[in-house]
Protein backbone atom coordinates (compact mmCIF):
# COMPACT_ATOMS: atom_id res chain seq x y z
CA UNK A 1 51.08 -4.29 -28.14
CA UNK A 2 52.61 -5.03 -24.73
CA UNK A 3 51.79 -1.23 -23.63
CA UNK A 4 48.41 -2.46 -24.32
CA UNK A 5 48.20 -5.55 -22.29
CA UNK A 6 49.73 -3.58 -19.44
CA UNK A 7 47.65 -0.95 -19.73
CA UNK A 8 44.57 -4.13 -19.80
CA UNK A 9 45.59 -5.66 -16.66
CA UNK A 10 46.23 -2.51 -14.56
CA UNK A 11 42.83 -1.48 -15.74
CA UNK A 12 41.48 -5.16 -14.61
CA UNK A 13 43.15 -5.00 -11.02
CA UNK A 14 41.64 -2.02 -10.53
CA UNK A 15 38.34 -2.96 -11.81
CA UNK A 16 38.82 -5.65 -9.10
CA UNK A 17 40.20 -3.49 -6.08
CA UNK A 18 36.59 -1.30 -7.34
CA UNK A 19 34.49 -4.41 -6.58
CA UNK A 20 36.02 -5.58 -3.39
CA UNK A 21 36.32 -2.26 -1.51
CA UNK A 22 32.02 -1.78 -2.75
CA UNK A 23 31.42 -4.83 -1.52
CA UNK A 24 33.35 -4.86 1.53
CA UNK A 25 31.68 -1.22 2.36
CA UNK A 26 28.40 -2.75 1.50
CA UNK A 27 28.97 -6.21 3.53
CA UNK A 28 29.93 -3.55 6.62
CA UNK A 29 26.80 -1.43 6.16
CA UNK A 30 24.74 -4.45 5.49
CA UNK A 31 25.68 -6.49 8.09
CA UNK A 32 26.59 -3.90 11.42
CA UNK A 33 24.36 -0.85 10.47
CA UNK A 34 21.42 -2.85 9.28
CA UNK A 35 21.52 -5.14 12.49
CA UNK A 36 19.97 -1.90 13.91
CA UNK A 37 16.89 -1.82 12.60
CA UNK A 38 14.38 -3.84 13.70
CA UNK A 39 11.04 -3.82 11.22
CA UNK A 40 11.45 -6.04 8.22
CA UNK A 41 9.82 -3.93 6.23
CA UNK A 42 11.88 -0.78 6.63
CA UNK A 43 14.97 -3.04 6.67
CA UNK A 44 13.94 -4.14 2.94
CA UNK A 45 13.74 -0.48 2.06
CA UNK A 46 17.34 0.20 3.50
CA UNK A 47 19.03 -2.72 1.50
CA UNK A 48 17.29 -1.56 -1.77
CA UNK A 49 18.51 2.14 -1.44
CA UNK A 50 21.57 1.04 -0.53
CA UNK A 51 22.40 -1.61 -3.17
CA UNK A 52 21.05 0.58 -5.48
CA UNK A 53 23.86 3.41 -4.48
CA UNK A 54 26.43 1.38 -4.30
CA UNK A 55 25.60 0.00 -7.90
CA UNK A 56 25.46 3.43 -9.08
CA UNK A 57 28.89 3.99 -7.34
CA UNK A 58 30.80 0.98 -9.06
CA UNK A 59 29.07 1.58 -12.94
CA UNK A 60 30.81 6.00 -12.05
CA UNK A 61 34.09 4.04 -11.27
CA UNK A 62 33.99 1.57 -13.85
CA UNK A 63 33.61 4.30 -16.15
CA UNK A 64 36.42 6.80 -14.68
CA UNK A 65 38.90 3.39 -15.06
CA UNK A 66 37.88 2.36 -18.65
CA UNK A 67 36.91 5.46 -20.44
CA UNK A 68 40.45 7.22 -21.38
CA UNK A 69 38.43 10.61 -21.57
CA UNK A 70 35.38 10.41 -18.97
CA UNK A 71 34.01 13.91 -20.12
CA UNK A 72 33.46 12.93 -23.73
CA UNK A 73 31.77 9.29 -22.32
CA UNK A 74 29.48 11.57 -20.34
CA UNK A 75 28.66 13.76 -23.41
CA UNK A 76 27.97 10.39 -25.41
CA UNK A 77 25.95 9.28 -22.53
CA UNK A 78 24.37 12.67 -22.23
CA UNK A 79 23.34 12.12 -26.13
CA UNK A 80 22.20 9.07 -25.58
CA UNK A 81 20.08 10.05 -22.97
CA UNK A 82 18.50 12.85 -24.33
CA UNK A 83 17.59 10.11 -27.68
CA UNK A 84 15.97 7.51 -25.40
CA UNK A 85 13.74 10.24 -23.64
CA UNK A 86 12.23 10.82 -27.13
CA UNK A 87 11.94 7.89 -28.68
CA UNK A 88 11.23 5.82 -25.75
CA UNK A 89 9.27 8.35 -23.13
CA UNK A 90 6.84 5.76 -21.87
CA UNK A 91 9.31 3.04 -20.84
CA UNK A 92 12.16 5.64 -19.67
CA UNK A 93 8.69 6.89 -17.18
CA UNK A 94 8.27 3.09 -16.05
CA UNK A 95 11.75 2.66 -14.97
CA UNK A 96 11.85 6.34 -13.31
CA UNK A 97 8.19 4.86 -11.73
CA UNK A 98 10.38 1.34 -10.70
CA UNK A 99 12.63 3.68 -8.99
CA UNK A 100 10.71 5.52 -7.22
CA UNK A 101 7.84 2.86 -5.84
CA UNK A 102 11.56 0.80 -4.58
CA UNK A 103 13.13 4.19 -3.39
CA UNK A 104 10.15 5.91 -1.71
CA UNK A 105 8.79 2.64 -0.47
CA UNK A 106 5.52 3.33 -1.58
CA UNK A 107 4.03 -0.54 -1.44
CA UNK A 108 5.45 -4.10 -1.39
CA UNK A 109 4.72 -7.31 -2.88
CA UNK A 110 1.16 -8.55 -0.96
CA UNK A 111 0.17 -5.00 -0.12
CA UNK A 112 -3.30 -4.66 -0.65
CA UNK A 113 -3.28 -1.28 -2.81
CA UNK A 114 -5.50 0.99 -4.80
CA UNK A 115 -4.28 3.01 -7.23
CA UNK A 116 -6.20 5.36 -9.81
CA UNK A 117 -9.29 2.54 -10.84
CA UNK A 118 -7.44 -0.39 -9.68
CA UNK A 119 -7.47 -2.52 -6.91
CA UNK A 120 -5.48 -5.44 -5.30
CA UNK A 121 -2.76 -7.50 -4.24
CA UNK A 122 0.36 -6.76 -4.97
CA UNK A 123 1.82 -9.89 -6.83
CA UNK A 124 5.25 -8.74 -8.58
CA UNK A 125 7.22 -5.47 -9.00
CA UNK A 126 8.82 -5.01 -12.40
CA UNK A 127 10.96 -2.57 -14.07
CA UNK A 128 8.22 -1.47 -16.24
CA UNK A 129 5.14 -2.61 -14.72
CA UNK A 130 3.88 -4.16 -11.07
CA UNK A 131 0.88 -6.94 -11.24
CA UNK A 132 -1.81 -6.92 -9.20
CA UNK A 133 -4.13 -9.68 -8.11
CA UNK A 134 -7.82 -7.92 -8.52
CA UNK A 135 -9.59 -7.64 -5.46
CA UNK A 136 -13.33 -8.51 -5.14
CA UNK A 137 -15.94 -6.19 -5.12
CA UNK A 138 -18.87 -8.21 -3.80
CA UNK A 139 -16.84 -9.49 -1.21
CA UNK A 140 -14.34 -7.62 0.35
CA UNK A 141 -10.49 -8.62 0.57
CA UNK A 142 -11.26 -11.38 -1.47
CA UNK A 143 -9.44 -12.18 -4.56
CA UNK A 144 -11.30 -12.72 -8.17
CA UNK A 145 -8.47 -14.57 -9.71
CA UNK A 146 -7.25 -12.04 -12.21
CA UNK A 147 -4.27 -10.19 -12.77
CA UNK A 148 -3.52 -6.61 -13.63
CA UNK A 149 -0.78 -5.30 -14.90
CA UNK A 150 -0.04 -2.05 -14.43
CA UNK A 151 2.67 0.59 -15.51
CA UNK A 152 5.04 2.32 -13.27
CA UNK A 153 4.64 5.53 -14.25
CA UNK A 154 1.06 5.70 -12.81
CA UNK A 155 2.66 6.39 -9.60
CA UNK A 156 3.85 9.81 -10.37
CA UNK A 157 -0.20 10.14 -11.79
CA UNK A 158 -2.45 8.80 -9.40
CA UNK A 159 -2.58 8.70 -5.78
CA UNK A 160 -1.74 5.51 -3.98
CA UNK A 161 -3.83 4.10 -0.89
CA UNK A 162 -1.65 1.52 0.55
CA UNK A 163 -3.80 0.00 3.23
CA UNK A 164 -1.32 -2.99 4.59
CA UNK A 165 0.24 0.38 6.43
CA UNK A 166 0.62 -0.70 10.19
CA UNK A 167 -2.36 1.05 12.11
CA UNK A 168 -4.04 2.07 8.60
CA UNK A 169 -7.12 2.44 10.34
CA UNK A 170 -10.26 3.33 7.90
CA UNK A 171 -13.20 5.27 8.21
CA UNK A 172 -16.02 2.66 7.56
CA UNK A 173 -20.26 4.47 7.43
CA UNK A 174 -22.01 1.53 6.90
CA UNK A 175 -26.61 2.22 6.78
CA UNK A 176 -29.54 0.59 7.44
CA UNK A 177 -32.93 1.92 6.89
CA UNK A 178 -36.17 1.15 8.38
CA UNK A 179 -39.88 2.46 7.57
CA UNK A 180 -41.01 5.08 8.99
CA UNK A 181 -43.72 3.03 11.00
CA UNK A 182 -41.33 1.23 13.03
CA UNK A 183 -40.66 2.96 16.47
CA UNK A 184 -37.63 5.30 16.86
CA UNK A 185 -37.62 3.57 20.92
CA UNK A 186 -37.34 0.14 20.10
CA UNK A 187 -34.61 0.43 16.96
CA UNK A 188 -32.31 3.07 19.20
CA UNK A 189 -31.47 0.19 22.13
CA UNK A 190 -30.45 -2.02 18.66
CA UNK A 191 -27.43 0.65 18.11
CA UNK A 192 -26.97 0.77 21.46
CA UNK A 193 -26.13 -2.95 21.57
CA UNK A 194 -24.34 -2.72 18.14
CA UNK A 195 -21.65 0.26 19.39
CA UNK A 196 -20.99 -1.85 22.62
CA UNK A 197 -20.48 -4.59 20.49
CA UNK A 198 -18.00 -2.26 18.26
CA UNK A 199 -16.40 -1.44 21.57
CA UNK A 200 -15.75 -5.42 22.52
CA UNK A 201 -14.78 -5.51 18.90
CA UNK A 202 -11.66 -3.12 19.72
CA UNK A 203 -10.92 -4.19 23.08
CA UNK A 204 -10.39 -8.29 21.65
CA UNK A 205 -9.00 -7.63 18.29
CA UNK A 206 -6.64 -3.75 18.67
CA UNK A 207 -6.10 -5.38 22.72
CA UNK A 208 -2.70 -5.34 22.30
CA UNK A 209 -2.56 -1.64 21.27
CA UNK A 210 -2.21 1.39 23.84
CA UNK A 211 -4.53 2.97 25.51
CA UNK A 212 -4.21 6.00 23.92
CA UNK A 213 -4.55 4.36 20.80
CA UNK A 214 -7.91 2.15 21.49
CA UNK A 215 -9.40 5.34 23.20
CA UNK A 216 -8.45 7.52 20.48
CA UNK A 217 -11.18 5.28 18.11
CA UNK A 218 -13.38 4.75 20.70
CA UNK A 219 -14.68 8.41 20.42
CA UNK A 220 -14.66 8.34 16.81
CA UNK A 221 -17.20 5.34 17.30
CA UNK A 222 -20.80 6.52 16.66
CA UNK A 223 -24.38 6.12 15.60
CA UNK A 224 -25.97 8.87 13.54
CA UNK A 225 -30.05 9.27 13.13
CA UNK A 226 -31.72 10.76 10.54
CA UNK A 227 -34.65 11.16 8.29
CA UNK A 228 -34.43 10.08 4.74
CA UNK A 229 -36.71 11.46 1.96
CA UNK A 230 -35.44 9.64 -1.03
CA UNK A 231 -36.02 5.92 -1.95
CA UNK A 232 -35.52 4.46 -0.07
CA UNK A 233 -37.23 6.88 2.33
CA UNK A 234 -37.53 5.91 6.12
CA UNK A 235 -35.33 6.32 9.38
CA UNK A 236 -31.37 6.27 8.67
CA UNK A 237 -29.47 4.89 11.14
CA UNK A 238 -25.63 5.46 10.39
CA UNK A 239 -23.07 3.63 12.12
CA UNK A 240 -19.80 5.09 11.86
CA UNK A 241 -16.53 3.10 12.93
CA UNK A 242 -12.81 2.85 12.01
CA UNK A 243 -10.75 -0.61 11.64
CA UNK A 244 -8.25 -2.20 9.95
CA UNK A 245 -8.76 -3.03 6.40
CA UNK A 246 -8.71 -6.52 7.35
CA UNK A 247 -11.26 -6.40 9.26
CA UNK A 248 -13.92 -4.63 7.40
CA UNK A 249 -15.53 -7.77 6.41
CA UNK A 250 -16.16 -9.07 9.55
CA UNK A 251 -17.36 -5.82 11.42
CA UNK A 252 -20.23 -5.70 8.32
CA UNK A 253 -21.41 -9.12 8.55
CA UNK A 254 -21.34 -8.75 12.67
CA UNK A 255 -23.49 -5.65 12.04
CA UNK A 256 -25.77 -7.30 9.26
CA UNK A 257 -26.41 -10.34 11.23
CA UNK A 258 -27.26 -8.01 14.67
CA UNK A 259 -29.83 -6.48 12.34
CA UNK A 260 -31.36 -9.33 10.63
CA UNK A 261 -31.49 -10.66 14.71
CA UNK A 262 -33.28 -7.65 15.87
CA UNK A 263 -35.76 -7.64 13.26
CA UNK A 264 -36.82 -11.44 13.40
CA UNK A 265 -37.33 -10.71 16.98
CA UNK A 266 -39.31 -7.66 16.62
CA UNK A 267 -42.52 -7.12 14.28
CA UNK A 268 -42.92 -3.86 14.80
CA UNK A 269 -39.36 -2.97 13.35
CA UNK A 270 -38.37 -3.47 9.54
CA UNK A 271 -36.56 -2.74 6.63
CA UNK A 272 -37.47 0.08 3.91
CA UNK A 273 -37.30 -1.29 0.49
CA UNK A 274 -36.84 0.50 -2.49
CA UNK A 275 -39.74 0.78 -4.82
């Protein structure tokens, strides 16, 4: 009996001297490695993969201190194992999904995300699923008030589009079609004032980018013409642009409400409709 209280306690001081030298490594790492990095967000990446080492450290020595015969607890474990992958695939997928949207960094709570049909804010990770608050369709970046959950495991199924990504800049086409009756020379110096708009767009809202940077979308700026046969049929005019997903909204409604301008002012320019 006393062999086994001894044999208790030196088994408890260990289990203590365990936990203070992981959390003592940890505090160090934490606290004069992590004072290095400067984003937040890759900082809260760090301290996940970390914590989640150093857990998976102290459960190996835990086990190596308690277990009198650590290969037969690994062949009980390795049972065990291979009995929860059959009987419970879908959850065992969820968790392996938890780990890898925390250990890849693949989105974080208030991203705004799409992922195989759905779309929206981040509003909770979970172990088995993540819940999203459902973006509006009509208007965009816009919440509807519903929530999605959604399991882990579609993250090793579908592809992600994480568009809270610093300098996620999107492609955005965005037409308007007019009859053909309305003059080609009086709807081109419309575009011409909507791209330098774009350009004033760039130069107030990305000024704080580089050069290269604001340049490098600049070029990718443009206005396309063509001729469209199908309903509705008429004169296309494409603008093409890249911004933020942000502000996507408020580059359509500026274009929308340069158009509706230009054609209150003009007669001789309108609108096809479908019919």
């Amino acid at each position: 009996m006393n062999a086994l209280f001894d044999n208790l306690a030196i088994n408890f001081i260990k289990t203590l001297i365990a936990l203070a030298a992981t959390l003592l490594v940890w505090f160090i790492i934490d606290k004069v490695l992590m004072r290095r990095v400067k984003q937040k967000r890759l900082l809260l990446k760090y301290r996940v993969r970390s914590r989640s080492v150093f857990i998976f450290i102290f459960i190996l020595i835990m086990a190596k201190v308690w277990a009198y015969d650590f290969s037969y607890l690994l062949a009980v474990m390795g049972v065990i194992a291979a009995a929860l992958t059959i009987t419970q695939k879908e959850n065992l997928m969820n968790v392996i999904g938890f780990l890898i949207i925390q250990w890849r960094d693949l989105f974080s709570e208030e991203d705004y995300i799409e992922i195989g049909h759905y779309s929206g804010y981040v509003n909770h990770i979970g172990v088995l699923y993540f819940t999203l608050d459902e973006a509006s369709k009509a208007v965009k970046h816009e919440r509807t008030g519903r929530k999605i959950k959604v399991p882990n495991m579609m993250v090793s199924i579908h592809p992600i589009i994480n568009f809270s990504t610093d300098f996620s800049l999107l492609e955005i086409n965005q037409s308007f079609i007019f009859t053909f009756q309305s003059p080609f020379e009086e709807i081109k110096p419309i575009f011409d004032t909507i791209y330098q708009e774009l350009i004033n767009f760039y130069r107030t809202t990305y000024g704080h980018w580089s050069i290269s940077q604001r340049d490098k979308y600049y070029e990718k700026t443009d206005i396309l013409y063509r001729v469209k046969q199908h309903k509705p049929a008429g004169i296309e005019a494409l603008v093409r642009f890249y911004c933020l997903k942000a502000n996507q909204t408020e580059i359509e409604m500026m274009l929308n409400q340069l158009i509706i301008e230009a054609c209150n002012k003009n007669r001789n320019i309108t609108l096809s409709e479908e019919r």
